[in-house]
N, C-alpha and C. Protein backbone atom coordinates (compact mmCIF):
# COMPACT_ATOMS: atom_id res chain seq x y z
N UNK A 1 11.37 24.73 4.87
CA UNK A 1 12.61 25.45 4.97
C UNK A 1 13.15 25.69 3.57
N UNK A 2 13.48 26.58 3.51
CA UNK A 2 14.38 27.51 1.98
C UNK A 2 15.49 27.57 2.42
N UNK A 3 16.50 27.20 0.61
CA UNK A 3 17.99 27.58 0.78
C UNK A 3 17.99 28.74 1.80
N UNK A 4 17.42 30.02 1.63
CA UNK A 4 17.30 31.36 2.33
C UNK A 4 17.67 30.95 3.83
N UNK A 5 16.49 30.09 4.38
CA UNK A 5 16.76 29.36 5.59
C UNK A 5 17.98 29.19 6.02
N UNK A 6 18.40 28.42 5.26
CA UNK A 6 19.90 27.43 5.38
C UNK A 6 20.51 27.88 5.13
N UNK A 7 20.76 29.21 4.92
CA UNK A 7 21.97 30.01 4.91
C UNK A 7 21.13 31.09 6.00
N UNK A 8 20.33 31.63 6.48
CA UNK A 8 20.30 31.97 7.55
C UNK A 8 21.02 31.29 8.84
N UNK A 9 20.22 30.15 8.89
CA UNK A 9 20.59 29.35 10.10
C UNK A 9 22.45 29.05 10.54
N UNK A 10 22.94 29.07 9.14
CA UNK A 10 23.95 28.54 8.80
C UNK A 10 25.21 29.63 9.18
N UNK A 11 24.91 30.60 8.69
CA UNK A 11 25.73 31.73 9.16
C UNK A 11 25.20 32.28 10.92
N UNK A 12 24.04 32.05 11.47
CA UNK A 12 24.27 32.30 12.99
C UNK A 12 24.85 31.17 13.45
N UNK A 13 24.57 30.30 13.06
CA UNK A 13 26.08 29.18 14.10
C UNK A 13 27.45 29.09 13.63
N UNK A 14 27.96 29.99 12.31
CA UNK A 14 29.08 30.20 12.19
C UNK A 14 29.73 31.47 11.43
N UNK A 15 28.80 32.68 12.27
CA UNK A 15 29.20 33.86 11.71
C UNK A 15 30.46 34.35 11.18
N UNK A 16 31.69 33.93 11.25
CA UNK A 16 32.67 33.56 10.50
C UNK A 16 33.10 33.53 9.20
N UNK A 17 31.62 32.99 8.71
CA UNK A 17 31.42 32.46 7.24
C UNK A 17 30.52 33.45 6.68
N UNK A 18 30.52 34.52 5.50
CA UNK A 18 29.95 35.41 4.88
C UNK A 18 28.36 34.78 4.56
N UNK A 19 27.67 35.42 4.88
CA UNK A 19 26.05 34.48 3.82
C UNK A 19 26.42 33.91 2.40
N UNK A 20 27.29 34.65 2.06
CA UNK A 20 27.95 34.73 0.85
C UNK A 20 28.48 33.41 0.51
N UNK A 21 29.04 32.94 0.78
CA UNK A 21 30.62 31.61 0.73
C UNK A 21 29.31 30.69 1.56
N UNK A 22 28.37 31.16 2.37
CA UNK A 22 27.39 29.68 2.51
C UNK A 22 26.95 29.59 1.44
N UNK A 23 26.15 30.41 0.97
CA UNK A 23 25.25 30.41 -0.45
C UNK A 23 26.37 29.41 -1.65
N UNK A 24 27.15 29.99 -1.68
CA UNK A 24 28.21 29.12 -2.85
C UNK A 24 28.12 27.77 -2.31
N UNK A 25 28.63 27.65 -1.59
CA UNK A 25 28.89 26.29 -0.86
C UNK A 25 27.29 24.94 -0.91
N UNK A 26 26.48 25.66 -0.37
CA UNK A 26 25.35 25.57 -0.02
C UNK A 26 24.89 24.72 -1.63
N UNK A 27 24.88 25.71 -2.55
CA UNK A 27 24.47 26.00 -3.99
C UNK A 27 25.45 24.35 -4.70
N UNK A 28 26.98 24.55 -4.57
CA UNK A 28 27.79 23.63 -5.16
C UNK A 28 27.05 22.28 -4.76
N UNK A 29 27.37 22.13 -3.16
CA UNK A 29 26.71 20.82 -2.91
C UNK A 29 25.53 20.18 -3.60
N UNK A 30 24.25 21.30 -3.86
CA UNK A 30 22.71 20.94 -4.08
C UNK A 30 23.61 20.53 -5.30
N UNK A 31 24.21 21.08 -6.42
CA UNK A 31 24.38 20.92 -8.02
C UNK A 31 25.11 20.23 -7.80
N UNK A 32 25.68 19.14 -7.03
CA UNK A 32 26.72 17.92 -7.43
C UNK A 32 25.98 16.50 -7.10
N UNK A 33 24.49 17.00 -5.73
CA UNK A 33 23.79 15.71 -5.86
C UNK A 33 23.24 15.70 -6.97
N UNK A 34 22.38 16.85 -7.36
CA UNK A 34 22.04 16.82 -8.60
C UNK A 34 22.65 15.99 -10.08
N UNK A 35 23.83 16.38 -10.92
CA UNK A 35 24.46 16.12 -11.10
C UNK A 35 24.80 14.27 -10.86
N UNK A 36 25.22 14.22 -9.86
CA UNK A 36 25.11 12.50 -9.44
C UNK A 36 23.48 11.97 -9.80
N UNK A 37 22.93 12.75 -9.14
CA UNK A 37 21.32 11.81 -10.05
C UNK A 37 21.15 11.19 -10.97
N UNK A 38 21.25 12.86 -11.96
CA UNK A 38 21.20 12.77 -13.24
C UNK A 38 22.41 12.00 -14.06
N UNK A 39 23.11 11.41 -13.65
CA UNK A 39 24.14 10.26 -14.47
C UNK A 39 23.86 8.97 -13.50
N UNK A 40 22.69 8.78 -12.70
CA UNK A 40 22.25 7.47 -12.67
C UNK A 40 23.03 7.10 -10.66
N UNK A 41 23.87 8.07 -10.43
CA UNK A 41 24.46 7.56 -9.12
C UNK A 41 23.22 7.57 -8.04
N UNK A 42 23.95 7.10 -6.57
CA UNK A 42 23.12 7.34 -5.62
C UNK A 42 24.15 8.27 -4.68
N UNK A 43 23.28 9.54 -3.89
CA UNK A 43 24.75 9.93 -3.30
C UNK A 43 23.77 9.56 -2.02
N UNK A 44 25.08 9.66 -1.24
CA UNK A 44 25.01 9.08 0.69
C UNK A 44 25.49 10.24 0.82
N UNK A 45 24.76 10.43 2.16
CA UNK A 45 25.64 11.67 3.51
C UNK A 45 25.45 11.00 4.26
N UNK A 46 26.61 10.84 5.14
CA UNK A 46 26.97 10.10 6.27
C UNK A 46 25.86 10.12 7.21
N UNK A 47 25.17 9.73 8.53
CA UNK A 47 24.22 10.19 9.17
C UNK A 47 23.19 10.72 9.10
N UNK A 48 23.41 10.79 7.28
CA UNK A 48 21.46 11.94 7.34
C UNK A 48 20.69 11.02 5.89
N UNK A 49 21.22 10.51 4.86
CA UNK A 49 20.62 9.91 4.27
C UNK A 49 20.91 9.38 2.41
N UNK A 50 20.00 8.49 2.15
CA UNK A 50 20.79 8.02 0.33
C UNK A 50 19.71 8.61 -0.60
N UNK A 51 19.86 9.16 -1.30
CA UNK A 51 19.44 9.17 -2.44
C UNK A 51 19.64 8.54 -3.56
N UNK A 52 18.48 7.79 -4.20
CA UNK A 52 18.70 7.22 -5.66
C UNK A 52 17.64 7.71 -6.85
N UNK A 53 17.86 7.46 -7.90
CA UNK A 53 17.04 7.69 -8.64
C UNK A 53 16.46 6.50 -8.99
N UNK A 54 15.40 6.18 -9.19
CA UNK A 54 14.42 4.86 -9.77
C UNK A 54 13.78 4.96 -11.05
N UNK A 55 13.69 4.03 -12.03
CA UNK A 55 12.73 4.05 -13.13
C UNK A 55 11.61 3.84 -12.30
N UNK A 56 10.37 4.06 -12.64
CA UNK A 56 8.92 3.50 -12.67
C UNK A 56 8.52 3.63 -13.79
N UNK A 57 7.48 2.21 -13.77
CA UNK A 57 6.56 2.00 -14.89
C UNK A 57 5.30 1.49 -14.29
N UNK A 58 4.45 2.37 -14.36
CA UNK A 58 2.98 2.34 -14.45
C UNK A 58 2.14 2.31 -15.47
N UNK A 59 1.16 1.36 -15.47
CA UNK A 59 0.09 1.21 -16.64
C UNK A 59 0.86 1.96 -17.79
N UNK A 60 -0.25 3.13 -18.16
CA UNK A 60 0.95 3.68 -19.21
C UNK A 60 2.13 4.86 -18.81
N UNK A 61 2.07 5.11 -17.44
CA UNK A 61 3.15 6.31 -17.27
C UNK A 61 4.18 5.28 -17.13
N UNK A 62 5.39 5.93 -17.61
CA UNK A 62 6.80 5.93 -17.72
C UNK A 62 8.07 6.91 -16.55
N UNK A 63 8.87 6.83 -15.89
CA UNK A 63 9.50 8.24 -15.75
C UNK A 63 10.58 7.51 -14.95
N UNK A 64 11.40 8.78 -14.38
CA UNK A 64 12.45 8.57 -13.08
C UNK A 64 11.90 9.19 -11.68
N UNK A 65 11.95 8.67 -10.55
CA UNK A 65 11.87 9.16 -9.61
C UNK A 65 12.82 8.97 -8.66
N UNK A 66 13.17 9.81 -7.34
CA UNK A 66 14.26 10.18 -6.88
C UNK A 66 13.48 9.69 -5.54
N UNK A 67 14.30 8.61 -4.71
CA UNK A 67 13.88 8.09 -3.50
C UNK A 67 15.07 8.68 -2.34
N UNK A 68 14.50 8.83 -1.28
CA UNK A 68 15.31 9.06 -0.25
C UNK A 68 15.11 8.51 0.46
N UNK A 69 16.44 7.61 1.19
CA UNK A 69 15.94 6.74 2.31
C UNK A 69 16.92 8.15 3.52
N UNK A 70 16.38 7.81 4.93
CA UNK A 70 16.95 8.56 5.69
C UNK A 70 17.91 7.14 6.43
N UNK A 71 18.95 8.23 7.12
CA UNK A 71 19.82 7.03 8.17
C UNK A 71 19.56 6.98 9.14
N UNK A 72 20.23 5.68 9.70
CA UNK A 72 18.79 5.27 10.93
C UNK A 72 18.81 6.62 12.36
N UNK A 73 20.69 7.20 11.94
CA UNK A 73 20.66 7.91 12.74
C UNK A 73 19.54 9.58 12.76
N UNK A 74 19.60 10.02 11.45
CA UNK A 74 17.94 10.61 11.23
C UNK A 74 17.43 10.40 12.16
N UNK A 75 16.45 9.22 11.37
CA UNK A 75 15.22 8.72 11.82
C UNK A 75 15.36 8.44 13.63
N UNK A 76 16.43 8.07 14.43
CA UNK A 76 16.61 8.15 15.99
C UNK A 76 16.04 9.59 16.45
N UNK A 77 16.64 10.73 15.95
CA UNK A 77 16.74 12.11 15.74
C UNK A 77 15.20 12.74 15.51
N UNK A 78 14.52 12.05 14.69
CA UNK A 78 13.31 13.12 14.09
C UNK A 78 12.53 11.88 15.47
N UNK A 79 12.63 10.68 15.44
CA UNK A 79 11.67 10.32 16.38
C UNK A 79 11.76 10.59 18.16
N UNK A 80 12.70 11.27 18.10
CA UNK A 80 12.83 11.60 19.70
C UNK A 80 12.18 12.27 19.98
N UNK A 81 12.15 12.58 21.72
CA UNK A 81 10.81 13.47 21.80
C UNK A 81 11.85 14.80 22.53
N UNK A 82 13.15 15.05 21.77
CA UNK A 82 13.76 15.92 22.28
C UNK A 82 14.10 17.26 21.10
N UNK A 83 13.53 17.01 20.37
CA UNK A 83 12.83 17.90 18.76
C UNK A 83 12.00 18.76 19.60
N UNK A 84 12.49 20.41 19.49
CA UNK A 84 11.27 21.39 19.62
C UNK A 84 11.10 21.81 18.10
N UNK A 85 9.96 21.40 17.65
CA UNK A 85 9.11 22.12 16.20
C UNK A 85 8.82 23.52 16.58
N UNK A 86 9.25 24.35 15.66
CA UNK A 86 8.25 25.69 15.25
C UNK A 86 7.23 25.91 14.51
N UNK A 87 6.31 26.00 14.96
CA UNK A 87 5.35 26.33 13.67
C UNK A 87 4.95 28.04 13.37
């Protein structure tokens, strides 16, 4: 799924809202987890999941990596068998 997506999807369940003002919206949010990363935070969304950033150190690689745990309510959600997938 693409931002494109998510502002598709986003404006048929609340045509109301311009593609436009999702896209902003849409856009602000991505650049403030961002943002929180990159100065070391972890951000939470209520019901869907945490993000942190991690050092690793391997043999000789070095770096940051960005973990996502999901919430348990997610994970209830993706494991049900009431999910229709599209492929």
């Amino acid at each position: 799924m693409t931002k494109r997506d998510i502002v598709q999807r986003c404006h048929e369940n609340t045509p109301t809202f311009s593609k436009a003002l999702i896209q902003r919206a849409l856009n602000l949010i991505l650049r403030e987890v961002g943002l929180s990363l990159s100065r070391g935070e972890s951000v939470k969304i209520s019901n869907f999941g945490t993000w942190q950033r991690k050092k690793v150190k391997r043999k000789d690689k070095e770096g940051t990596h960005v973990k996502f745990k999901p919430s348990r309510k997610l994970l209830m959600y993706l494991n049900s068998s009431d999910i229709k997938i599209k492929k």
